[in-house]
C-alpha atoms as a PDB file:
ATOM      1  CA  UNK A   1     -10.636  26.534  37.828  1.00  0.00           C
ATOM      2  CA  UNK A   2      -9.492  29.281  39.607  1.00  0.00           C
ATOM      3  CA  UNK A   3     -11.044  33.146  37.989  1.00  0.00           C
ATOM      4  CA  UNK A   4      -8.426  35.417  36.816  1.00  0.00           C
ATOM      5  CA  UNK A   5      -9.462  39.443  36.936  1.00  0.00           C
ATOM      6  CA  UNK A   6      -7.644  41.864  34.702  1.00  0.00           C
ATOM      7  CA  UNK A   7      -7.589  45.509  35.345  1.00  0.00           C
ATOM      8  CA  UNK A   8      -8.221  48.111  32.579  1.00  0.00           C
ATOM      9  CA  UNK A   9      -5.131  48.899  32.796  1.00  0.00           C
ATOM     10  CA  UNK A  10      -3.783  45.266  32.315  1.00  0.00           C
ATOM     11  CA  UNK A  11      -6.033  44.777  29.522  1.00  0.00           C
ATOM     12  CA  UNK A  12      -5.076  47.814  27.652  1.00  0.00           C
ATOM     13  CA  UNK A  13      -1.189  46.530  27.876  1.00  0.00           C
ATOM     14  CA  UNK A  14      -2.277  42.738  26.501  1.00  0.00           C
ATOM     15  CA  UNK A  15      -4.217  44.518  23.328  1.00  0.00           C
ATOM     16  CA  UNK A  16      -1.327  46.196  22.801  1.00  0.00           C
ATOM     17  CA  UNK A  17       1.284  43.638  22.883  1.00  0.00           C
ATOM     18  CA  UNK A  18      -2.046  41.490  20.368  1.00  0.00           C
ATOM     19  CA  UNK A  19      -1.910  44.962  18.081  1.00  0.00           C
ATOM     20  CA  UNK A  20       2.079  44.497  17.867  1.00  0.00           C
ATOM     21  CA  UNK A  21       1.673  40.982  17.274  1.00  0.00           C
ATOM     22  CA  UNK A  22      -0.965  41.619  14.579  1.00  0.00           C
ATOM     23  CA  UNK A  23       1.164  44.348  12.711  1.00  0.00           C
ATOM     24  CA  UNK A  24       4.279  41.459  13.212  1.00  0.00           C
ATOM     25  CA  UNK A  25       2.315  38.594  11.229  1.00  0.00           C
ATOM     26  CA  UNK A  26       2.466  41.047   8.211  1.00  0.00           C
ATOM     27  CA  UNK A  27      -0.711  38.605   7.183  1.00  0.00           C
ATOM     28  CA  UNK A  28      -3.605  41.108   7.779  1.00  0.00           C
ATOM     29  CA  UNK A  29      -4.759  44.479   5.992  1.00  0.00           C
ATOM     30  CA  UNK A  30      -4.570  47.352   8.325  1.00  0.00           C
ATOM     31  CA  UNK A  31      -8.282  47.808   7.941  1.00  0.00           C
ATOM     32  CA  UNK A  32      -8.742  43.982   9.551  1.00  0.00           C
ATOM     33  CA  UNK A  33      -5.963  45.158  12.374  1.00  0.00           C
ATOM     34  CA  UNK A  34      -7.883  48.121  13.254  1.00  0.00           C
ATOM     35  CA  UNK A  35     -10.969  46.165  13.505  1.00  0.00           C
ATOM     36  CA  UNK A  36      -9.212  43.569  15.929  1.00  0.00           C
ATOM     37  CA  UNK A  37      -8.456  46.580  18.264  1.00  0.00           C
ATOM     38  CA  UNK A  38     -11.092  49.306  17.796  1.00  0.00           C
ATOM     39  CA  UNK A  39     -13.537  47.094  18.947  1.00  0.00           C
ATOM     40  CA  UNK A  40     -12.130  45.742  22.122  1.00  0.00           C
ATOM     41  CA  UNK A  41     -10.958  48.957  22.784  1.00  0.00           C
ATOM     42  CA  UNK A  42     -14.107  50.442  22.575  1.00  0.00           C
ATOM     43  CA  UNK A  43     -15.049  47.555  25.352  1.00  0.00           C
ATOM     44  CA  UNK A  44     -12.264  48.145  27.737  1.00  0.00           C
ATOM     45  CA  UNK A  45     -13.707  51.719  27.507  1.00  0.00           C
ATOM     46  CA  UNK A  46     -17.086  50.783  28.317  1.00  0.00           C
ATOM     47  CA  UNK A  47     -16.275  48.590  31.414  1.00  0.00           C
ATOM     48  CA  UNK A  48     -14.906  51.731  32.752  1.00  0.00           C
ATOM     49  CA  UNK A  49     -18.144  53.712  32.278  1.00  0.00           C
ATOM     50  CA  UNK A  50     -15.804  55.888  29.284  1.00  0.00           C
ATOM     51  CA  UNK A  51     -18.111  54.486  26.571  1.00  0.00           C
ATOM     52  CA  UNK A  52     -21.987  54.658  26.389  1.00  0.00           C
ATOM     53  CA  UNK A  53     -23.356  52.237  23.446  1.00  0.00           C
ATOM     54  CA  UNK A  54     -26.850  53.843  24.234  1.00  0.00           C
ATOM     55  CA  UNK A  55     -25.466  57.405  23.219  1.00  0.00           C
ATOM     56  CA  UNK A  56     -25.423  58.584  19.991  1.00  0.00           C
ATOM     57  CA  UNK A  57     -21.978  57.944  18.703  1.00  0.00           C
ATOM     58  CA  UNK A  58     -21.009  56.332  21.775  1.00  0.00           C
ATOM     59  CA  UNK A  59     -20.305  59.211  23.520  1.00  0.00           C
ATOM     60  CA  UNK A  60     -18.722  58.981  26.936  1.00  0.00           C
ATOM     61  CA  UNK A  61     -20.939  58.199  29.243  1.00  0.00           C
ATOM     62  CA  UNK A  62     -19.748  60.810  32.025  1.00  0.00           C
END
């Protein structure tokens, strides 16, 4: 199986084309919805050094 690499970039488009397909269902409260995207948000933030879960509040890690 051949690996596939994303950019941060890339990966910030896909969430939000998953956030517009979220809103779309109309099955989920926005409180679930923003849960589904804070957090890999907050993940796409930390590959790119932007987010230190060490710092208090997960301040940016520059």
């Amino acid at each position: 199986m051949a690996e596939q690499a994303w950019t941060a970039a890339e990966l910030r488009v896909e969430l939000a084309r998953y956030h517009q397909e979220l809103i779309a269902a109309e099955n989920h409260r926005p409180s679930t919805i923003a849960t589904y995207v804070q957090h890999p948000e907050r993940f796409i933030a930390y590959l790119e050094g932007e987010y230190d879960p060490r710092q208090p509040q997960g301040r940016n890690a520059r």
